[in-house]
Protein backbone atom coordinates (compact mmCIF):
# COMPACT_ATOMS: atom_id res chain seq x y z
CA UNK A 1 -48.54 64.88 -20.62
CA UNK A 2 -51.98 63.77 -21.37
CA UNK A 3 -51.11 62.99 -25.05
CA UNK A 4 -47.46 61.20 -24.15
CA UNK A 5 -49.87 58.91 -22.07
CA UNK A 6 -51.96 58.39 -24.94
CA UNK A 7 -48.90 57.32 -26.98
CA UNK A 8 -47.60 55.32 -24.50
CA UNK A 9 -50.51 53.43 -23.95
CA UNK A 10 -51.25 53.17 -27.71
CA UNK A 11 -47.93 51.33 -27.56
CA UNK A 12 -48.21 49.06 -25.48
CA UNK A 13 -51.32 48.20 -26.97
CA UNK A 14 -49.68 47.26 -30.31
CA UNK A 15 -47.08 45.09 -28.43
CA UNK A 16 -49.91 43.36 -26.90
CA UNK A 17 -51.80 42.75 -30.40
CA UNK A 18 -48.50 41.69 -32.03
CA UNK A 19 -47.83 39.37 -29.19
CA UNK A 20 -51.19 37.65 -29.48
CA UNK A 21 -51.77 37.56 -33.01
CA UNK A 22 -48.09 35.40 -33.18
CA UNK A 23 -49.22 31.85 -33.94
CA UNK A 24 -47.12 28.55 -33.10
CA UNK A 25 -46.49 28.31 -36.79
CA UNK A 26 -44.54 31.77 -36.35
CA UNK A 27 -42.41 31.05 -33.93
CA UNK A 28 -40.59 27.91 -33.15
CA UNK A 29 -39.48 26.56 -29.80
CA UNK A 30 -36.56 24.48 -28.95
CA UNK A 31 -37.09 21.35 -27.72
CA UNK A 32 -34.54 19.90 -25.33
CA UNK A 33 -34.12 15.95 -26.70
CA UNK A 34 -34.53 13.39 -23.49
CA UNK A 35 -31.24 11.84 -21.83
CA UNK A 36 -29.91 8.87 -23.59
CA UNK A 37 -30.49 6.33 -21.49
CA UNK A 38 -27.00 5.04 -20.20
CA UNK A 39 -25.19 2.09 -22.06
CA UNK A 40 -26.34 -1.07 -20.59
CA UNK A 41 -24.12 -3.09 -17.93
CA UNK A 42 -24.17 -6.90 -18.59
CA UNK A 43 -23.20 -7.52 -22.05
CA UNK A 44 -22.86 -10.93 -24.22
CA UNK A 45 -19.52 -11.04 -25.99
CA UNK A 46 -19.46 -14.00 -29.04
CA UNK A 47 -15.94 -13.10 -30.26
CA UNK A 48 -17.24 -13.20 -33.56
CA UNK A 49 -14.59 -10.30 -34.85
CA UNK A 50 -11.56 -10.50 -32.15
CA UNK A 51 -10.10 -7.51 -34.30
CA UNK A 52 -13.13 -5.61 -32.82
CA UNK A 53 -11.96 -6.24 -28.94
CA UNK A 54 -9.58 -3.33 -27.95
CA UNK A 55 -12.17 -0.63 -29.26
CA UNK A 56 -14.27 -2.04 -26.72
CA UNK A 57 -11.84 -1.92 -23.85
CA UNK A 58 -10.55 -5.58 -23.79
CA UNK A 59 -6.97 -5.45 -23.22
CA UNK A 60 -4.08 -8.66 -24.38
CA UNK A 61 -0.95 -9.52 -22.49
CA UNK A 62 0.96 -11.87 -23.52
CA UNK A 63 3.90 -12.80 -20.67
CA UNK A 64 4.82 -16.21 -21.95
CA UNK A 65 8.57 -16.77 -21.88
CA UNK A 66 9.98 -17.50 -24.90
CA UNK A 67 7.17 -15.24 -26.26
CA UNK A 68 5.55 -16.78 -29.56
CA UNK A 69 3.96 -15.16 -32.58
CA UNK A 70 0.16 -15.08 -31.13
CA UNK A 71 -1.23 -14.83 -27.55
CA UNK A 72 -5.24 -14.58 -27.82
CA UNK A 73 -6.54 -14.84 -31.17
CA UNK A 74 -9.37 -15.43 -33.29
CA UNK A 75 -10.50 -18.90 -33.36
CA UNK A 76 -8.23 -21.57 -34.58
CA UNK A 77 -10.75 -24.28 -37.28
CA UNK A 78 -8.02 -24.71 -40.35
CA UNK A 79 -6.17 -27.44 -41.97
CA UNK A 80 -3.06 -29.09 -40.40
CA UNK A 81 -0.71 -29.02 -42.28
CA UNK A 82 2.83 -27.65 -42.33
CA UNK A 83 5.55 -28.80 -40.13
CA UNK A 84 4.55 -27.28 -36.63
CA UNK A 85 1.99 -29.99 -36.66
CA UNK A 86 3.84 -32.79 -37.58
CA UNK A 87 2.65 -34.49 -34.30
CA UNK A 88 -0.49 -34.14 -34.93
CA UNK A 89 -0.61 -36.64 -38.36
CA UNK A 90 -2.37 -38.03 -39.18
CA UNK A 91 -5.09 -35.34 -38.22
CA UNK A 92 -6.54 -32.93 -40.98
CA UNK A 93 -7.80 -30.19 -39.03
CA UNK A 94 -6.54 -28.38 -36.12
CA UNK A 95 -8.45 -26.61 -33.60
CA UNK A 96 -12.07 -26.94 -33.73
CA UNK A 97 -15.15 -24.90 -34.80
CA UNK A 98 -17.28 -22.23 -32.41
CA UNK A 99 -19.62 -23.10 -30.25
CA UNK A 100 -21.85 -20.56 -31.85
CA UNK A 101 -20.90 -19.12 -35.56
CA UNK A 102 -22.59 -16.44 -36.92
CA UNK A 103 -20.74 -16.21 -40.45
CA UNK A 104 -17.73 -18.47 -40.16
CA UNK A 105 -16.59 -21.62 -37.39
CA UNK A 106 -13.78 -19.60 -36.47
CA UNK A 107 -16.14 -17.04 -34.35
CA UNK A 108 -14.75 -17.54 -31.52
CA UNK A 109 -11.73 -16.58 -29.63
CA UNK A 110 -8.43 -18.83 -28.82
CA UNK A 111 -5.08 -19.13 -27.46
CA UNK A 112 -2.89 -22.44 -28.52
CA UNK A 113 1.23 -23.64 -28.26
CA UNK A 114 1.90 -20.75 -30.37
CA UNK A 115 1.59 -18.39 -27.39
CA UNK A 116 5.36 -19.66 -26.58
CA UNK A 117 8.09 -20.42 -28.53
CA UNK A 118 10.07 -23.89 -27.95
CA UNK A 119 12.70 -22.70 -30.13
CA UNK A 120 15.42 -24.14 -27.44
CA UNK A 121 13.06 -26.99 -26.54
CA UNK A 122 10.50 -25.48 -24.19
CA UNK A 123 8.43 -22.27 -23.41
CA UNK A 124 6.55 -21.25 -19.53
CA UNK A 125 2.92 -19.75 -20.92
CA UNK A 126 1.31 -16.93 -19.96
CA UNK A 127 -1.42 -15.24 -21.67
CA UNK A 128 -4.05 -12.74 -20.95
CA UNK A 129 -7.47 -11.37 -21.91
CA UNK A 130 -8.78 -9.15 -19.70
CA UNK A 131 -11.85 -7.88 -19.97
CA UNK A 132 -13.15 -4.06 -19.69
CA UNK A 133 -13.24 -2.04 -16.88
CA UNK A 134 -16.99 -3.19 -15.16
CA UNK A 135 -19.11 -2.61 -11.79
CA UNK A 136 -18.38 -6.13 -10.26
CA UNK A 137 -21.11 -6.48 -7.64
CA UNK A 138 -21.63 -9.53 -5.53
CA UNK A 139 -24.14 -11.71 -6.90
CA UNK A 140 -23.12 -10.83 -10.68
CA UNK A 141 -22.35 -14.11 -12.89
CA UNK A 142 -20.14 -14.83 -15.56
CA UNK A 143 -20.96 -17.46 -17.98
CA UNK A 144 -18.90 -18.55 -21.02
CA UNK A 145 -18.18 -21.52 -23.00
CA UNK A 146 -14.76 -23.41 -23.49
CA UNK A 147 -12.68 -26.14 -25.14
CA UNK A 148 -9.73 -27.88 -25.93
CA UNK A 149 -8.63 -29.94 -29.09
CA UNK A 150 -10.39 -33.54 -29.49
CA UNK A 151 -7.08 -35.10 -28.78
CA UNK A 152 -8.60 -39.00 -28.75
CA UNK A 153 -7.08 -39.52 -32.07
CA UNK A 154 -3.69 -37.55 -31.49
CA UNK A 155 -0.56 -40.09 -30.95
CA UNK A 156 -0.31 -37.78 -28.01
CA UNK A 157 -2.25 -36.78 -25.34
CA UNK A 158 -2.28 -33.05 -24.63
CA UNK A 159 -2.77 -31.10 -21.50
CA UNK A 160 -3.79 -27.63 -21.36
CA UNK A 161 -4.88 -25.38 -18.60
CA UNK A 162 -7.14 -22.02 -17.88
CA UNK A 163 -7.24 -19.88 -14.61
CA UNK A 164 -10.08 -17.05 -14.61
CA UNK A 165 -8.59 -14.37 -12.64
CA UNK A 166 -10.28 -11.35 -11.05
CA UNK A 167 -8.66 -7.70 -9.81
CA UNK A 168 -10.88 -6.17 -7.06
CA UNK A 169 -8.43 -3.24 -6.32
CA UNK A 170 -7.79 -0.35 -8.74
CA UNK A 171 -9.39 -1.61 -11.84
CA UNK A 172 -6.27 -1.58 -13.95
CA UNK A 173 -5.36 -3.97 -16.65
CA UNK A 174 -1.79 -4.65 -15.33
CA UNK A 175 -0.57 -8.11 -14.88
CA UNK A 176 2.84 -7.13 -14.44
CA UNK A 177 5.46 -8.13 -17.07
CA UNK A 178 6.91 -11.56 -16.02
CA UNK A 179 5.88 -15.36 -16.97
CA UNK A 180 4.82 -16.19 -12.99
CA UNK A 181 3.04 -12.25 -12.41
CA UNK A 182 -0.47 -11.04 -12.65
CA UNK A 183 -0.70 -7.90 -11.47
CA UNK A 184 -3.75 -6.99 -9.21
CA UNK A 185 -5.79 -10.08 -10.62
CA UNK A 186 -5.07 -11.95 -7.50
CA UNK A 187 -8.03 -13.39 -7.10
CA UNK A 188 -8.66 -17.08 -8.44
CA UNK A 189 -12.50 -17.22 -9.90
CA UNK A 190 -12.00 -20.18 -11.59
CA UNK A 191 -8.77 -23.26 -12.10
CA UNK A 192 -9.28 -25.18 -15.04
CA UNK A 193 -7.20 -28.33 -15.02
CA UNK A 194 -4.84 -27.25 -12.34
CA UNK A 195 -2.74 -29.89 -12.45
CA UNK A 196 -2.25 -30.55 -15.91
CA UNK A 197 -3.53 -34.30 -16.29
CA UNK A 198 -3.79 -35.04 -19.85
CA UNK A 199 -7.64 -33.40 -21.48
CA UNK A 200 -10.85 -35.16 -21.09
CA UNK A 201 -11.65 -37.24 -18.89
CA UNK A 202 -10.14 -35.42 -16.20
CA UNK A 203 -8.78 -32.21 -18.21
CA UNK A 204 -9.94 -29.57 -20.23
CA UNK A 205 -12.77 -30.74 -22.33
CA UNK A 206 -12.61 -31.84 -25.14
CA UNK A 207 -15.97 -30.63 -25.78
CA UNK A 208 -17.83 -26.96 -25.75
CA UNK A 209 -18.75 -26.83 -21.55
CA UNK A 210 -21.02 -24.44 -20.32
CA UNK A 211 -19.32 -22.29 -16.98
CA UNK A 212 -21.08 -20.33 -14.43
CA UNK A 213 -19.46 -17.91 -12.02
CA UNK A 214 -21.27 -15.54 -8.95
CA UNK A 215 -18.91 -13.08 -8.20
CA UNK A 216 -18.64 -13.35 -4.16
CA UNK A 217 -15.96 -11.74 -1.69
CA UNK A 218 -16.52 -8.50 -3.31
CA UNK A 219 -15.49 -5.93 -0.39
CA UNK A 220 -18.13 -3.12 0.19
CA UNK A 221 -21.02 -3.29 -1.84
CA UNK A 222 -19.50 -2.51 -5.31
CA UNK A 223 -16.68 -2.48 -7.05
CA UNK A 224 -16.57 0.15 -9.75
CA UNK A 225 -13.82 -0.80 -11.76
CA UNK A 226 -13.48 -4.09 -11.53
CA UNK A 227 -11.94 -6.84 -14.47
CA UNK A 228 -11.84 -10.34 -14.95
CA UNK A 229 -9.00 -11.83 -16.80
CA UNK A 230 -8.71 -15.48 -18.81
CA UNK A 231 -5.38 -16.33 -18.35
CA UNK A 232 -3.84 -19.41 -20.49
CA UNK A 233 -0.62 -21.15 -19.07
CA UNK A 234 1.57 -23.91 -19.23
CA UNK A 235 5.01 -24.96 -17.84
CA UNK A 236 8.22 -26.44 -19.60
CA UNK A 237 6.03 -27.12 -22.72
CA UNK A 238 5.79 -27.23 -26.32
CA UNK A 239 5.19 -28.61 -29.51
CA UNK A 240 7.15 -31.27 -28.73
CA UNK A 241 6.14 -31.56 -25.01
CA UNK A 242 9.09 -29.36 -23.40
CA UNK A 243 12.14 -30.95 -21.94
CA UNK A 244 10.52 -33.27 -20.34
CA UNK A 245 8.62 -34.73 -23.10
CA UNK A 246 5.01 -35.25 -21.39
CA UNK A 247 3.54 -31.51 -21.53
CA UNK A 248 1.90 -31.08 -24.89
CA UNK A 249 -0.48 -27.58 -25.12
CA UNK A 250 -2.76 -27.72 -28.06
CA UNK A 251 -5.50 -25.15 -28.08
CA UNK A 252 -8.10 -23.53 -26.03
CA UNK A 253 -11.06 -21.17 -26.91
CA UNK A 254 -13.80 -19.07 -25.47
CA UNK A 255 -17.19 -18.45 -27.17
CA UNK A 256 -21.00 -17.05 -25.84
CA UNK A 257 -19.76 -14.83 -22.57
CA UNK A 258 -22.42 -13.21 -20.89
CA UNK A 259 -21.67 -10.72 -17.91
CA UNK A 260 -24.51 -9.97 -15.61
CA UNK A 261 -24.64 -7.49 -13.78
CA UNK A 262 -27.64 -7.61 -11.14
């Protein structure tokens, strides 16, 4: 018994001096890496690469009825020429450049006449970009840029018009599938040239203008997912001005959004 103790003991003794003559170069230790820190909330959008949107949760819809080749697009700064703008002579460019251009003056995003198609002499517009799924919170602001065509040179006056919508319910993209629907996006954030009088003074600018939006009426204290929506519409219109002749839509865009959420 006496010399089993001694070998136990002798053991333990050796798995003692093992133990403490391991060094922290001998042995390494994982580390557990810190938490990302979580995306941030607000976010500044400059359209720069429209291609880009969907991969960052931006969704299109494009209800107008006849539907044309393009709803949203990238930003319309190119010659005019070709017979689509024959009403526009003697004018060399159509559309306009961004409000802020990183690389090129089409950075920025736009929807124009081509949303619809007058084949039979008139189109109803409807066309949507609606934004990602957010946490819209009372007291969070929206702020983007927009313009029309500089139509002061145009032998016509154009008219076009912009709602800002806003769906406070289930935080879907759906705006339903009809020229007159939107969906849950019932709310009305902003009316831009409601009742079509022709751009500037009066209508859409003509010029880049700043807008500013607090998000108010929010039920609760949060809304978790939230969307805003730009919607672009006309009625009985067209190249040519629709049947009756007096409703011309040229082009709109959107540049420099900021969301911020507080």
């Amino acid at each position: 018994m006496k010399n089993k103790g001694i070998l136990f003991g002798s053991l333990i003794a050796g798995l003692v001096l093992v133990a403490f003559s391991c060094t922290k170069d001998d042995v390494t230790v994982p580390v557990k890496p810190p938490a990302a820190a979580p995306p941030p909330v607000s976010f500044v959008e400059e359209f720069d690469n429209v291609g880009d949107l969907a991969s960052k949760g931006w969704v299109f819809k494009n209800n107008s009825v006849p539907i044309g080749q393009n709803g949203w697009r990238q930003g319309r700064y190119e010659a005019a020429t070709g017979a689509q703008y024959k009403f526009l002579n003697p004018v060399p460019f159509y559309g306009f450049p961004a409000h802020s251009a990183s690389a090129t003056p089409n950075d920025f995003i736009s929807c124009d006449v081509t949303a619809g198609n007058d084949v039979n002499g008139a189109a109803d517009y409807s066309a949507f970009l609606i934004s990602p799924q957010l946490p819209l919170k009372n007291g969070d602001r929206l702020i983007f840029y927009t313009r029309a065509v500089d139509d002061a040179n145009y032998s016509i006056y154009t008219r076009d018009r912009m709602q800002v919508l806003a769906n406070y319910t289930d935080g879907t993209a759906s705006v339903g599938n009809t020229k007159t629907s939107v969906g849950g996006f019932t709310r009305v954030l902003l009316d831009i040239n409601p009742n079509y009088v022709n751009n500037d003074p009066g209508g859409y600018p003509r010029i880049w203008r700043k807008y500013t939006y607090t998000f108010a009426g929010i039920p609760g204290d949060s809304v978790m997912k939230g969307r805003f929506a730009f919607r672009y519409l006309a009625s009985d219109a067209g190249i040519f001005g629709g049947i009756s002749g007096n409703n011309y839509p040229s082009c709109v865009g959107i540049d420099s959004l900021a969301y911020i959420h507080n």
